[in-house]
Protein backbone atom coordinates (compact mmCIF):
# COMPACT_ATOMS: atom_id res chain seq x y z
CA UNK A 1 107.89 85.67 117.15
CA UNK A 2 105.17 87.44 118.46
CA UNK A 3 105.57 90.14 115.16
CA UNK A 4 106.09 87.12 113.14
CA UNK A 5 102.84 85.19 113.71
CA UNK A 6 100.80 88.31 113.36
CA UNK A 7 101.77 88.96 110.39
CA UNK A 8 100.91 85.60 109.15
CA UNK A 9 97.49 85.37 110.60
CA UNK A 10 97.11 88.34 108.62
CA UNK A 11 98.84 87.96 105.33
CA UNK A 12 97.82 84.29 104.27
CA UNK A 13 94.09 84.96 105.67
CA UNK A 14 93.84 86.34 101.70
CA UNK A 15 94.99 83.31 100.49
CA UNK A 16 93.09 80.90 102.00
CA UNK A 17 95.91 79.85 105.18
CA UNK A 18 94.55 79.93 108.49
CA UNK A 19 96.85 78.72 111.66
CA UNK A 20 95.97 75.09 112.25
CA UNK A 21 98.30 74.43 115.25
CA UNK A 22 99.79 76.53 117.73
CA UNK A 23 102.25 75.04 120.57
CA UNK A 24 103.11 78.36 121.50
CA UNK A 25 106.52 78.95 120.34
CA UNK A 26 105.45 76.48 117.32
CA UNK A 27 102.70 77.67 115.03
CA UNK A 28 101.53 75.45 111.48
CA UNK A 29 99.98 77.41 109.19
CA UNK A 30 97.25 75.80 106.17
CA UNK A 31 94.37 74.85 104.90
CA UNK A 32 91.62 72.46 105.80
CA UNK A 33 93.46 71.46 109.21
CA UNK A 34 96.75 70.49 107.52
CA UNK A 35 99.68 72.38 108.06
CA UNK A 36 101.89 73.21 104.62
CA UNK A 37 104.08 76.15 106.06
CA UNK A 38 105.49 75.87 110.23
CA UNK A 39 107.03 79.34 112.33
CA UNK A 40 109.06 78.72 115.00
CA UNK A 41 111.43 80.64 117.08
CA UNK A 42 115.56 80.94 115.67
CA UNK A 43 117.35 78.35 117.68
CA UNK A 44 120.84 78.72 116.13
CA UNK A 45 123.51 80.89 117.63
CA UNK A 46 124.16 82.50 114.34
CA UNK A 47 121.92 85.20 112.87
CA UNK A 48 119.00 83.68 110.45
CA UNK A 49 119.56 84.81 106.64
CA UNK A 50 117.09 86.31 105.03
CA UNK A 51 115.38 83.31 102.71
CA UNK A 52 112.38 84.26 100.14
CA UNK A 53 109.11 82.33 100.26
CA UNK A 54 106.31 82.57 98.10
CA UNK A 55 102.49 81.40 98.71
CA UNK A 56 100.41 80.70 95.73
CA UNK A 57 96.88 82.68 95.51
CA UNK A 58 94.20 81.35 93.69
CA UNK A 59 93.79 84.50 91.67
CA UNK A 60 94.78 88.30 90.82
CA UNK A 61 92.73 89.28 93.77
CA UNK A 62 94.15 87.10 96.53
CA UNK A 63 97.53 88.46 95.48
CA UNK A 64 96.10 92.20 96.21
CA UNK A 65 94.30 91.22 99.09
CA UNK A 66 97.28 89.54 100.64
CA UNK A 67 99.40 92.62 99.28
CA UNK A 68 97.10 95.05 101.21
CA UNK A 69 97.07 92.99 104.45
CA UNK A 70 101.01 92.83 104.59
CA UNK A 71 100.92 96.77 103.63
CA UNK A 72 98.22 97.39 106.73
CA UNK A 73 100.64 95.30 109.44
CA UNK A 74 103.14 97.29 108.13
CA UNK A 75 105.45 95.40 105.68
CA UNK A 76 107.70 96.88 103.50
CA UNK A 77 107.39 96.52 100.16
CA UNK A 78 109.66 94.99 98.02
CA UNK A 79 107.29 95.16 94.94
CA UNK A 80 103.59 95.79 94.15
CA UNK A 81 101.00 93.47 92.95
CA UNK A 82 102.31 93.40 88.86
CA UNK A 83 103.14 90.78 86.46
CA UNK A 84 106.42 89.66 86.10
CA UNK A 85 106.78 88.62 82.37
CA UNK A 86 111.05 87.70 82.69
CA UNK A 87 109.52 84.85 84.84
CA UNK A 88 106.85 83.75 82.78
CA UNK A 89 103.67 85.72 80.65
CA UNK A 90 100.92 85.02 83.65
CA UNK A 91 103.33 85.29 86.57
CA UNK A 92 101.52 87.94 88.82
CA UNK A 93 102.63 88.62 92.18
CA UNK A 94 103.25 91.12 95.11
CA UNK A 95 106.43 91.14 97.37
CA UNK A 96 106.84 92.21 100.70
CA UNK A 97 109.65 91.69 104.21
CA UNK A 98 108.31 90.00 106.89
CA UNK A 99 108.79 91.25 110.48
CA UNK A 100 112.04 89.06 110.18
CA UNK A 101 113.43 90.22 107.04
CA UNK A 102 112.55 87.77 104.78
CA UNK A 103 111.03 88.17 101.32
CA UNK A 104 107.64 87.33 101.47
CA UNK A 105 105.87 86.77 97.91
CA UNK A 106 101.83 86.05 97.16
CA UNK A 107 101.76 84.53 93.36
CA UNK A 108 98.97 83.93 90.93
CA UNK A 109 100.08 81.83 87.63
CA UNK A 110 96.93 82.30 85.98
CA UNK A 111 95.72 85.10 83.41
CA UNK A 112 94.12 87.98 84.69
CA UNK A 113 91.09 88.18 86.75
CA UNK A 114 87.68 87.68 84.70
C-alpha cells in the first residue's frame, strides 16, 4: 500500500482531497476533515479486480493538474485530459492506473475554463 497511498496524496492534492485519517494500514482520504474515499490493504485470498473510480474536479484545470501529478508518480495513462462528448457535451476528464491497476479518472462536468 505503500505505492498506493503515495499516489493518492499526490493525485487528489489537485482536486482538493487531502488524507484526513491514517491508521496505518487504513488511510481516509477528503475534504474539510471528512473522509469520502478509504485505502486499505487487499484482505481476500483472491486477486483484487481492477475497478474504475473517478473524482470530480472543480474545473478544466484540476483535471490537468491532477493529470500531471499522476503522470509525475508515474501512472500510466489510459487517456489525456480531453472531452469526452459520447458521455455527455461538457464531460472533460483525464484517465490514468493506479499503482494497483485500477482506472483512476479526474472529471470536470462543466464548460471549459474561463
Amino acid at each position: 500500500m505503500p505505492g498506493a497511498s503515495a499516489f493518492y496524496d499526490a493525485v487528489l492534492t489537485p482536486l482538493g482531497g487531502v488524507r484526513v485519517m491514517d491508521f496505518g494500514t487504513v488511510i481516509g482520504y477528503g475534504v474539510a476533515g471528512k473522509p469520502t474515499f478509504w485505502l486499505g490493504p487487499l484482505v481476500a485470498e483472491q486477486a483484487n479486480r481492477e475497478i474504475h473510480i473517478a473524482f470530480k474536479a472543480t474545473d478544466r484545470a484540476a483535471v490537468r493538474a491532477f493529470f500531471d501529478a499522476a503522470v509525475a508518480v508515474g501512472a500510466p495513462i489510459l487517456h489525456n485530459p480531453r472531452v469526452f462528448p459520447e458521455y455527455h457535451p461538457n464531460y472533460y476528464g483525464a484517465f490514468v492506473r493506479d499503482p494497483d491497476g485500477n482506472n483512476i479518472e479526474a472529471v470536470c462536468h462543466t464548460e471549459a475554463d474561463g
